[in-house]
PDB file of N, CA and C in Angstrom:
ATOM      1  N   UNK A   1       8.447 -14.795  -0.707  1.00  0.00           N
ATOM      2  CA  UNK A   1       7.815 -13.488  -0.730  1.00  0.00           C
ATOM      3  C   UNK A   1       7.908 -12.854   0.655  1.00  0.00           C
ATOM      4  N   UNK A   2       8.115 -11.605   0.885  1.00  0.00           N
ATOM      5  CA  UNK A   2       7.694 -10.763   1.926  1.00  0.00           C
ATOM      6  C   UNK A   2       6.809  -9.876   2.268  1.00  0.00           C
ATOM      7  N   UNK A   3       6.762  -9.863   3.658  1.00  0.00           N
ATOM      8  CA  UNK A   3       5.496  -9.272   3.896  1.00  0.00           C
ATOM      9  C   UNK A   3       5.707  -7.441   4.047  1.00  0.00           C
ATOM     10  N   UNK A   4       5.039  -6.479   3.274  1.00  0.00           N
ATOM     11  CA  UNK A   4       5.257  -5.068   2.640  1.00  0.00           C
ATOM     12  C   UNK A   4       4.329  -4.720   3.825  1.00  0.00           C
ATOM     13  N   UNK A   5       4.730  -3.468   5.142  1.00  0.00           N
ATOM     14  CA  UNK A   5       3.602  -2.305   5.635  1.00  0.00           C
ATOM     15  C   UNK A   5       4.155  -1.344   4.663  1.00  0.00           C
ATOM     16  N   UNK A   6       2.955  -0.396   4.302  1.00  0.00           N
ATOM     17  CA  UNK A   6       3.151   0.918   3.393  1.00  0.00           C
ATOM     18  C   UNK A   6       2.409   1.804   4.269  1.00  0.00           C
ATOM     19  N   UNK A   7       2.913   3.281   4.443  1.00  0.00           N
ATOM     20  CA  UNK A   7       2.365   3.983   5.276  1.00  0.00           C
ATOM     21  C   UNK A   7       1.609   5.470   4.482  1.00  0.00           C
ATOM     22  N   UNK A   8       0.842   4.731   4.247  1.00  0.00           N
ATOM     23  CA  UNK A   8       0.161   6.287   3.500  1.00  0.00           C
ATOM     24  C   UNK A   8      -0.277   7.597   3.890  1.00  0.00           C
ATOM     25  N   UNK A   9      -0.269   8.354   3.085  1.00  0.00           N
ATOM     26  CA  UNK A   9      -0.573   9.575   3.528  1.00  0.00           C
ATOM     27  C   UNK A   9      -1.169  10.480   2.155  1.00  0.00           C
ATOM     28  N   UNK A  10      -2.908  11.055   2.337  1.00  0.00           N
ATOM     29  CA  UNK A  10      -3.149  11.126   1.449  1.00  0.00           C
ATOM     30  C   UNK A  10      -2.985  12.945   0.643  1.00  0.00           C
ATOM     31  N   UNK A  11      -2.907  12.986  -0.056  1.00  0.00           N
ATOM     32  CA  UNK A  11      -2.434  14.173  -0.910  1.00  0.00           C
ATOM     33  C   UNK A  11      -3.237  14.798  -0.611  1.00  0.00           C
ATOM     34  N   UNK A  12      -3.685  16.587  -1.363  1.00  0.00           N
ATOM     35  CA  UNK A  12      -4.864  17.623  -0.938  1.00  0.00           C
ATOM     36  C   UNK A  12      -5.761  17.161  -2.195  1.00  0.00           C
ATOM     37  N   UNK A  13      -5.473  16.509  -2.844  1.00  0.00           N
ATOM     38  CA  UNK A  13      -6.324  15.793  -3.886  1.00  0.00           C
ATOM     39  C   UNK A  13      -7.148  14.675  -3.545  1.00  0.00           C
ATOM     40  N   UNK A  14      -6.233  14.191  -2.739  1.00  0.00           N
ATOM     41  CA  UNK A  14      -6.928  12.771  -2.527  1.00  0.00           C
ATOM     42  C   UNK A  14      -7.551  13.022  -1.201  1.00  0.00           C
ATOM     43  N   UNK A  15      -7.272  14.024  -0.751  1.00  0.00           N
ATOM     44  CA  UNK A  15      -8.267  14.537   0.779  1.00  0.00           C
ATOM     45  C   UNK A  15     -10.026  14.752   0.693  1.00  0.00           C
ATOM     46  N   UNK A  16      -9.242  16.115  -0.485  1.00  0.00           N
ATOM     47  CA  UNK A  16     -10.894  16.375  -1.079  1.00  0.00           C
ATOM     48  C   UNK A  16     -11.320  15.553  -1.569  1.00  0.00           C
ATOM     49  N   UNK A  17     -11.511  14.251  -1.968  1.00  0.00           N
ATOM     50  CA  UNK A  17     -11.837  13.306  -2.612  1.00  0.00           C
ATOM     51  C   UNK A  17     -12.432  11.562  -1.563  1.00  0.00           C
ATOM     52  N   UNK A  18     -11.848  12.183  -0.530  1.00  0.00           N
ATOM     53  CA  UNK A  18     -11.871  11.196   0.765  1.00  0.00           C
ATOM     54  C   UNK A  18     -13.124  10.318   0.477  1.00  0.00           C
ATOM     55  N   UNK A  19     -13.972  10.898   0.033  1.00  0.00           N
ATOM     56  CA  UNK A  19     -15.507  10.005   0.124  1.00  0.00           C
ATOM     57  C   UNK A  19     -15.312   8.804  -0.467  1.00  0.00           C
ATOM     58  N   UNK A  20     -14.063   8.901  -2.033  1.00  0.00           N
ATOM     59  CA  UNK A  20     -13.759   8.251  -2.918  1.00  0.00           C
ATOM     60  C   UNK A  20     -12.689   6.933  -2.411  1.00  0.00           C
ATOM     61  N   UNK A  21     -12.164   7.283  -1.549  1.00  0.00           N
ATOM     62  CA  UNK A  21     -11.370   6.121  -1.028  1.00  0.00           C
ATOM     63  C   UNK A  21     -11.626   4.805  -1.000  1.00  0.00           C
ATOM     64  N   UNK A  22     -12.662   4.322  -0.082  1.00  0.00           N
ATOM     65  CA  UNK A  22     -12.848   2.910  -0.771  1.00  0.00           C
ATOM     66  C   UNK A  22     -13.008   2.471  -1.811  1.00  0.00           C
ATOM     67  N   UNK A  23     -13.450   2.918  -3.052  1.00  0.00           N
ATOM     68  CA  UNK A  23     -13.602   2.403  -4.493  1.00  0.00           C
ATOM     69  C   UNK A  23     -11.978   2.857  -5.225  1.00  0.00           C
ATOM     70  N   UNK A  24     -10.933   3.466  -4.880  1.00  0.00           N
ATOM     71  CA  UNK A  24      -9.999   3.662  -5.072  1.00  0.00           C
ATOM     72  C   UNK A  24      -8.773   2.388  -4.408  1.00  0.00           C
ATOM     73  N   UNK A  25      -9.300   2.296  -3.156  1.00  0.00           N
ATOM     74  CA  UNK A  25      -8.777   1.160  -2.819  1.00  0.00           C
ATOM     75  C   UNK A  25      -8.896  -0.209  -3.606  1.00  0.00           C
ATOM     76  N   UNK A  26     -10.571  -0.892  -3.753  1.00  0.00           N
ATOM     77  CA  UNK A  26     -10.703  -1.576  -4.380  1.00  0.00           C
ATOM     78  C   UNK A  26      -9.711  -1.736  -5.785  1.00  0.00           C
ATOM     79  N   UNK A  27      -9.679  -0.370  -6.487  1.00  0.00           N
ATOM     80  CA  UNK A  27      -9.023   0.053  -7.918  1.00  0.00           C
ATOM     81  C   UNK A  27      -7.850  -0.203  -7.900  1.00  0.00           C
ATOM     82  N   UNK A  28      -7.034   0.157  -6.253  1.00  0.00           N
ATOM     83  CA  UNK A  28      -5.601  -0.478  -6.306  1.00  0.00           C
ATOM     84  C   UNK A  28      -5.422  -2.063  -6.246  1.00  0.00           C
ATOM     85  N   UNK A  29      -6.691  -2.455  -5.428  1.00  0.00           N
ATOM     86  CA  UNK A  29      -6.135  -4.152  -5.209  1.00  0.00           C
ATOM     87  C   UNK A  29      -6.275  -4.770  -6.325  1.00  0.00           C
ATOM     88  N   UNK A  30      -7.232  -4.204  -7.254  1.00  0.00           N
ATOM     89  CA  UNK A  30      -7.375  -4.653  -8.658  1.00  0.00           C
ATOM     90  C   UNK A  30      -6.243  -4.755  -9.533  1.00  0.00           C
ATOM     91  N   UNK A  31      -5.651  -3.470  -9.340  1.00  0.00           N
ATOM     92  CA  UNK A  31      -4.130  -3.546 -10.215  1.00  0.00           C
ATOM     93  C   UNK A  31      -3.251  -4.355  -9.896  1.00  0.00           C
ATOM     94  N   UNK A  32      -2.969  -4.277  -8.322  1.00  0.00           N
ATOM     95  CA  UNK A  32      -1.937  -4.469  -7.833  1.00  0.00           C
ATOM     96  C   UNK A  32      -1.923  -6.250  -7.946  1.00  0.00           C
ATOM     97  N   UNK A  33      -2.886  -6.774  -8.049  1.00  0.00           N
ATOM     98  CA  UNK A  33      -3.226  -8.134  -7.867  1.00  0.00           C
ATOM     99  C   UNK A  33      -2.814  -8.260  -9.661  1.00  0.00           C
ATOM    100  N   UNK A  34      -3.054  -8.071 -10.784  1.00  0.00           N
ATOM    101  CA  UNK A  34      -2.654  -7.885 -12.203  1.00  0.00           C
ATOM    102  C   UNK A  34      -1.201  -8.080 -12.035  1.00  0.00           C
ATOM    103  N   UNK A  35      -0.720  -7.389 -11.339  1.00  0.00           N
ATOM    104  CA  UNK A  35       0.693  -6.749 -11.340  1.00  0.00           C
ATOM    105  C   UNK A  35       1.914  -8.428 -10.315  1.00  0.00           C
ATOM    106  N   UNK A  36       1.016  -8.938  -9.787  1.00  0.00           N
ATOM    107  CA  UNK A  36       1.300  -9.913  -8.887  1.00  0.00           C
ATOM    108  C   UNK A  36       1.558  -9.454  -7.658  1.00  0.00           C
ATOM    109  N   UNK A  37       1.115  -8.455  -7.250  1.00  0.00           N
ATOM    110  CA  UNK A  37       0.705  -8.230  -5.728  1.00  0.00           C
ATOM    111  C   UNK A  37      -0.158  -8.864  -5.044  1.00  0.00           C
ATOM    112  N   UNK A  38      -0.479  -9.545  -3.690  1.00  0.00           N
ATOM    113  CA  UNK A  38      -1.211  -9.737  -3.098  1.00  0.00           C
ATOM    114  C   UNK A  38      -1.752  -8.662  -1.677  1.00  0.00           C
ATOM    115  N   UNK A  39      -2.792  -7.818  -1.655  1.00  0.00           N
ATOM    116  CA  UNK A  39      -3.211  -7.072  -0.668  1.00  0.00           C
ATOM    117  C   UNK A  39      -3.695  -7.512   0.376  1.00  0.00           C
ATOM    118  N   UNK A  40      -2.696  -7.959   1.109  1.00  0.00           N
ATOM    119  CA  UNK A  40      -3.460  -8.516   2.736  1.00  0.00           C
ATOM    120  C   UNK A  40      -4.894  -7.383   3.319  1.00  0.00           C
ATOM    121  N   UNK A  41      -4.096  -6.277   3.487  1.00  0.00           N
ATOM    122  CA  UNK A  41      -5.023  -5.424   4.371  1.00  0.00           C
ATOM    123  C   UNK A  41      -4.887  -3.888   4.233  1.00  0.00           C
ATOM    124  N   UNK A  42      -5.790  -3.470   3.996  1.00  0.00           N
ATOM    125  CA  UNK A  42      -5.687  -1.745   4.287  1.00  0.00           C
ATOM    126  C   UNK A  42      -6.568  -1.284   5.166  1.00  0.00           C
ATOM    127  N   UNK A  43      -5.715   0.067   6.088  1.00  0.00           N
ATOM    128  CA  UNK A  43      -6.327   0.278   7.455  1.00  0.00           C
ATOM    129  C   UNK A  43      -6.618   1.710   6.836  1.00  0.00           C
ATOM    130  N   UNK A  44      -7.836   2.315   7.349  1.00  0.00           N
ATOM    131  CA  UNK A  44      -7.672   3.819   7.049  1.00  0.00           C
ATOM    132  C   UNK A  44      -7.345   4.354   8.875  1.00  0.00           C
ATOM    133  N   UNK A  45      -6.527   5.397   9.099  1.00  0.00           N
ATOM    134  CA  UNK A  45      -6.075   5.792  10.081  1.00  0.00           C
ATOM    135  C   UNK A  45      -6.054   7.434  10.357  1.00  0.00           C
ATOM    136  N   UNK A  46      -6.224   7.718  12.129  1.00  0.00           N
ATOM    137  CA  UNK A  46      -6.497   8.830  11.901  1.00  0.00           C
ATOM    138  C   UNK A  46      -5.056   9.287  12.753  1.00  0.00           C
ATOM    139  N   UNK A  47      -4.326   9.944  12.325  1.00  0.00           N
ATOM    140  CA  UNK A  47      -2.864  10.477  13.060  1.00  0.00           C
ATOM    141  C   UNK A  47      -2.092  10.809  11.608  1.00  0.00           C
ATOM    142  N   UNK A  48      -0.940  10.634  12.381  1.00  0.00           N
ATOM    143  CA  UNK A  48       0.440  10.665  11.535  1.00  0.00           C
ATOM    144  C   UNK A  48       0.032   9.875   9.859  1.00  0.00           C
ATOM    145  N   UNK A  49      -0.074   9.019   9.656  1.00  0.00           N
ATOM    146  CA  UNK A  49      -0.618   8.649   8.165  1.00  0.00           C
ATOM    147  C   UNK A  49      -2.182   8.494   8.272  1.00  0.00           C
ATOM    148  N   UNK A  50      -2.574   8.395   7.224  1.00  0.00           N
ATOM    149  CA  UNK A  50      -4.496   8.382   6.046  1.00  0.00           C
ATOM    150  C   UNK A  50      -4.508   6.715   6.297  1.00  0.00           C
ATOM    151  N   UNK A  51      -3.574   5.810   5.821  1.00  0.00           N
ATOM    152  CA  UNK A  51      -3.748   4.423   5.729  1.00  0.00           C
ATOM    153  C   UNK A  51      -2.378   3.860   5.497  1.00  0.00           C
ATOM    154  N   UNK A  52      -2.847   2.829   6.301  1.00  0.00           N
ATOM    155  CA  UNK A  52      -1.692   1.586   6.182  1.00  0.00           C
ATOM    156  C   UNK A  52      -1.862  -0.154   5.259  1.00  0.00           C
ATOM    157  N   UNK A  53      -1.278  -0.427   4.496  1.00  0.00           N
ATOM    158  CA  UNK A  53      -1.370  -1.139   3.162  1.00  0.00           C
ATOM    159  C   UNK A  53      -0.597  -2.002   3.834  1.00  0.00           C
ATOM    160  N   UNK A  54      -1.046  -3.438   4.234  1.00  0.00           N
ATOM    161  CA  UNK A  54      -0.325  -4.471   4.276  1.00  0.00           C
ATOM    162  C   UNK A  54      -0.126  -5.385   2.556  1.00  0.00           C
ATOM    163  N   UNK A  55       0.980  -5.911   2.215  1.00  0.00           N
ATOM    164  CA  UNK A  55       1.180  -6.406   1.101  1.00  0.00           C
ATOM    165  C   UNK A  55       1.683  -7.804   1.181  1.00  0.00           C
ATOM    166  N   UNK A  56       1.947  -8.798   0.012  1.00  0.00           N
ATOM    167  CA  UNK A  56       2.577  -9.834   0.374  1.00  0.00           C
ATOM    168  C   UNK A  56       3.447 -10.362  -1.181  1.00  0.00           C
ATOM    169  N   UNK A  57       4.103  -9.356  -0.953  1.00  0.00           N
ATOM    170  CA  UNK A  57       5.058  -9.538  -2.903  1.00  0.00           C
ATOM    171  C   UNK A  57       6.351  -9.528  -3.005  1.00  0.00           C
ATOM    172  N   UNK A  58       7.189  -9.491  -4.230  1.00  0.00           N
ATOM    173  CA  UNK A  58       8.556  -9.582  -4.322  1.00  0.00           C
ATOM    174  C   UNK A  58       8.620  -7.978  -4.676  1.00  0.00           C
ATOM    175  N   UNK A  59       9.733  -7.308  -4.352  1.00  0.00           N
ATOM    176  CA  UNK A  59      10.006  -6.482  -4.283  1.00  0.00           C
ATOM    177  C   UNK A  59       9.470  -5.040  -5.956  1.00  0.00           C
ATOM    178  N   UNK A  60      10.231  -5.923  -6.819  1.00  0.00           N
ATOM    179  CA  UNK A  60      10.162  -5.510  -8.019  1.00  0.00           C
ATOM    180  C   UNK A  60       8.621  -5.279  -8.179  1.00  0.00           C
ATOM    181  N   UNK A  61       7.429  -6.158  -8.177  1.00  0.00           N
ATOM    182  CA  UNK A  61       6.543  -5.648  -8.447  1.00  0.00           C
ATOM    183  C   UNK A  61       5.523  -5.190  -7.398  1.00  0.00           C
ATOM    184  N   UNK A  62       6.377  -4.801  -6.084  1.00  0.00           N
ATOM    185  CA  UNK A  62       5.501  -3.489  -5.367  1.00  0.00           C
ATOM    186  C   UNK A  62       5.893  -2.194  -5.379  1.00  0.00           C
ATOM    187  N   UNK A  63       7.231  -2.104  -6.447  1.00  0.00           N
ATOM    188  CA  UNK A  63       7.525  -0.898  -6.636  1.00  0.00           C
ATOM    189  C   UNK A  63       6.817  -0.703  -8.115  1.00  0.00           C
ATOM    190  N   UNK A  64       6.690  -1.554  -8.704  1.00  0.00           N
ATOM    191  CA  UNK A  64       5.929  -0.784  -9.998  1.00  0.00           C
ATOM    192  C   UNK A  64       4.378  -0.667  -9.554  1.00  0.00           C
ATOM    193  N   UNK A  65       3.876  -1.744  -8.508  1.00  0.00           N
ATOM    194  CA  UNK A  65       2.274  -0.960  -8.027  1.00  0.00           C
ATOM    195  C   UNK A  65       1.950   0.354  -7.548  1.00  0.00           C
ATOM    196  N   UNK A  66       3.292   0.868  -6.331  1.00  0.00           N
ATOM    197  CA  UNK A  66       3.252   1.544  -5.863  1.00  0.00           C
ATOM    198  C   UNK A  66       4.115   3.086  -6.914  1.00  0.00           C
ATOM    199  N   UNK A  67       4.416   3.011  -7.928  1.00  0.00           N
ATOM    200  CA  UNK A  67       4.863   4.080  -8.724  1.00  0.00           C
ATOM    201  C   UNK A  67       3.196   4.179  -9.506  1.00  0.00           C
ATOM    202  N   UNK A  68       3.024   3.092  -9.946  1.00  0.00           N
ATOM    203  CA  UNK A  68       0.975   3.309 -10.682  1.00  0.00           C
ATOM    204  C   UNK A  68       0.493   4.166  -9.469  1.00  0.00           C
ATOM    205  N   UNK A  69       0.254   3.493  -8.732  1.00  0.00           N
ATOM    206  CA  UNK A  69      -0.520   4.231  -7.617  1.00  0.00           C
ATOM    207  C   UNK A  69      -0.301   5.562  -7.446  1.00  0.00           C
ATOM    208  N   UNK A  70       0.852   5.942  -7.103  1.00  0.00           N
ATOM    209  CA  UNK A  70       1.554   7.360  -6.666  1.00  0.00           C
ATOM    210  C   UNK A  70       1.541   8.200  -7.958  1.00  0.00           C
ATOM    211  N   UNK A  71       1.282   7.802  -9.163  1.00  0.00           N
ATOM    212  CA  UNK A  71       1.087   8.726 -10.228  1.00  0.00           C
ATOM    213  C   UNK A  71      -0.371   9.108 -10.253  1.00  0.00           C
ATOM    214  N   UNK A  72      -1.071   8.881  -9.839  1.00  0.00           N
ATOM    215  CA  UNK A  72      -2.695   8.913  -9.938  1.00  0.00           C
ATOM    216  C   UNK A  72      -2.823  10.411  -9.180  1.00  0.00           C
ATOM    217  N   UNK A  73      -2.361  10.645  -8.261  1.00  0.00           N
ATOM    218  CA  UNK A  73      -1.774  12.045  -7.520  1.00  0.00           C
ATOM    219  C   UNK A  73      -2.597  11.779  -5.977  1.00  0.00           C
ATOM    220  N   UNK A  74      -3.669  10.595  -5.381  1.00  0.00           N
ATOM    221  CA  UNK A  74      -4.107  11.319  -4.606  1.00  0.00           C
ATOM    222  C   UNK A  74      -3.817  10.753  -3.194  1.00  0.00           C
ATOM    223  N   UNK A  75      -2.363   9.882  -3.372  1.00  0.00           N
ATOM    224  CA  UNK A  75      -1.725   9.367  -2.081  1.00  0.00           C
ATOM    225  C   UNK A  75      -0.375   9.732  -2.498  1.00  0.00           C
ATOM    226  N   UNK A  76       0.442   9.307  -1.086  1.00  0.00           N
ATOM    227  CA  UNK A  76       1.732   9.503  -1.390  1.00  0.00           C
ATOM    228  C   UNK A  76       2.590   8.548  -0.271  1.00  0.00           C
ATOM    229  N   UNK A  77       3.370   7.644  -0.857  1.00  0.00           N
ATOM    230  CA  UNK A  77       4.043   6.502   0.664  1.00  0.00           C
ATOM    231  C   UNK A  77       5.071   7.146   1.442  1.00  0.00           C
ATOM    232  N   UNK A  78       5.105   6.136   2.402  1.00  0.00           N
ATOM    233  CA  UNK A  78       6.909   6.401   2.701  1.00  0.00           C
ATOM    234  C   UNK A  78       7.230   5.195   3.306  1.00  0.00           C
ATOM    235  N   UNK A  79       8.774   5.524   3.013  1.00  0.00           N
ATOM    236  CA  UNK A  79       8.951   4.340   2.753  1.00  0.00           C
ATOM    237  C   UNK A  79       8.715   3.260   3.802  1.00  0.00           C
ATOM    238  N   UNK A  80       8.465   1.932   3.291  1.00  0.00           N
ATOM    239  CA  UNK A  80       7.757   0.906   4.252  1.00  0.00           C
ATOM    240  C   UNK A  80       8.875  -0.356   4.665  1.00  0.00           C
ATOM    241  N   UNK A  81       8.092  -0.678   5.630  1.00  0.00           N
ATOM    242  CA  UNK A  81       8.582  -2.269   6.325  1.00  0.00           C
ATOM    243  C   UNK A  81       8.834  -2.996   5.304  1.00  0.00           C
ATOM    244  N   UNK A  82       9.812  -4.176   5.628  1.00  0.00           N
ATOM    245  CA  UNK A  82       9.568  -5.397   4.902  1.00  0.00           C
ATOM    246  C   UNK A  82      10.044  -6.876   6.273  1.00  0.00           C
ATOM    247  N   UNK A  83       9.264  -7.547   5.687  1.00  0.00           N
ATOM    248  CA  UNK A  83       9.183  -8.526   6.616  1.00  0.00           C
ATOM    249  C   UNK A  83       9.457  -9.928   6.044  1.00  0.00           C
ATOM    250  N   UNK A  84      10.025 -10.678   6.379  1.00  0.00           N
ATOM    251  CA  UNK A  84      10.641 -12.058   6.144  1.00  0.00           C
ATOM    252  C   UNK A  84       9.505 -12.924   7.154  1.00  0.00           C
ATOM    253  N   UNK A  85       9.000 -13.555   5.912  1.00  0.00           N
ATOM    254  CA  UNK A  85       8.048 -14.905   7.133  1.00  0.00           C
ATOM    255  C   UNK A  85       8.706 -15.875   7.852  1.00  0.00           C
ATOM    256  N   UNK A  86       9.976 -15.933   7.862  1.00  0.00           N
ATOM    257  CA  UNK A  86      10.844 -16.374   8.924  1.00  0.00           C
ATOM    258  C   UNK A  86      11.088 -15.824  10.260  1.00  0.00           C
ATOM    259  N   UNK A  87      11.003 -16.939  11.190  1.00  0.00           N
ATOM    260  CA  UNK A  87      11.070 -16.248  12.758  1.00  0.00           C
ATOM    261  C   UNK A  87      12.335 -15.165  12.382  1.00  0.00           C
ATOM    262  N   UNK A  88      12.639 -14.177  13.250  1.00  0.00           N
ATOM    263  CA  UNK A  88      13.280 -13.352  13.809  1.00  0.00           C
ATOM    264  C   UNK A  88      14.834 -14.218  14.389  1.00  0.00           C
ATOM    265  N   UNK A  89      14.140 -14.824  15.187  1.00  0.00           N
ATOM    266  CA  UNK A  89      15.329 -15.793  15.814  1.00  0.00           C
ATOM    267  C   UNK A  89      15.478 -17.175  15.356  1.00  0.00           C
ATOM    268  N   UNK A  90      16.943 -17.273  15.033  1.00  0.00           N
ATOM    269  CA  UNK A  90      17.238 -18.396  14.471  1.00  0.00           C
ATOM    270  C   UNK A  90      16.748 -19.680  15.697  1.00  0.00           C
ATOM    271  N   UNK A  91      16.340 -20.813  15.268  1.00  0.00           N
ATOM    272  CA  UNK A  91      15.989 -22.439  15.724  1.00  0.00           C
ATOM    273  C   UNK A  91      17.483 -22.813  15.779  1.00  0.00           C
TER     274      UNK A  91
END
């Protein structure tokens, strides 16, 4: 498995709605965990992206979490890291 950053950024839906975010979050780790995602971490952030979604899945099913998610209307990704739990440099 690899390790997924997702860089969110939240919609004018999901702005006005901001209060709602943590129980929306919860709602994603709920799915996404169904789906065989594991949710390391979500950051809410104030700049360039709303939040950053650490993940720990196979490819195939963080694109079907992240198409659930992104249909709901009130985030939107781009596209993210992927990380190999293998050093960088070969031993």
């Amino acid at each position: 498995m690899a390790i997924n950053i997702s860089l969110v950024k939240f919609t004018d839906a999901g702005i006005k709605a901001v209060k709602e975010s943590p129980k929306r979050a919860q709602a994603f780790r709920d799915m996404a965990g169904k789906k065989g995602v594991k949710v390391r971490d979500i950051y809410w952030c104030v700049g360039r992206y709303d939040m950053v979604v650490i993940t720990e899945v196979d490819e195939e099913a963080l694109a079907a979490s992240l198409l659930t998610v992104s249909s709901l209307g009130n985030v939107g990704q781009k596209p993210f890291a992927r990380w190999m739990r293998r050093p960088l440099s070969a031993s």
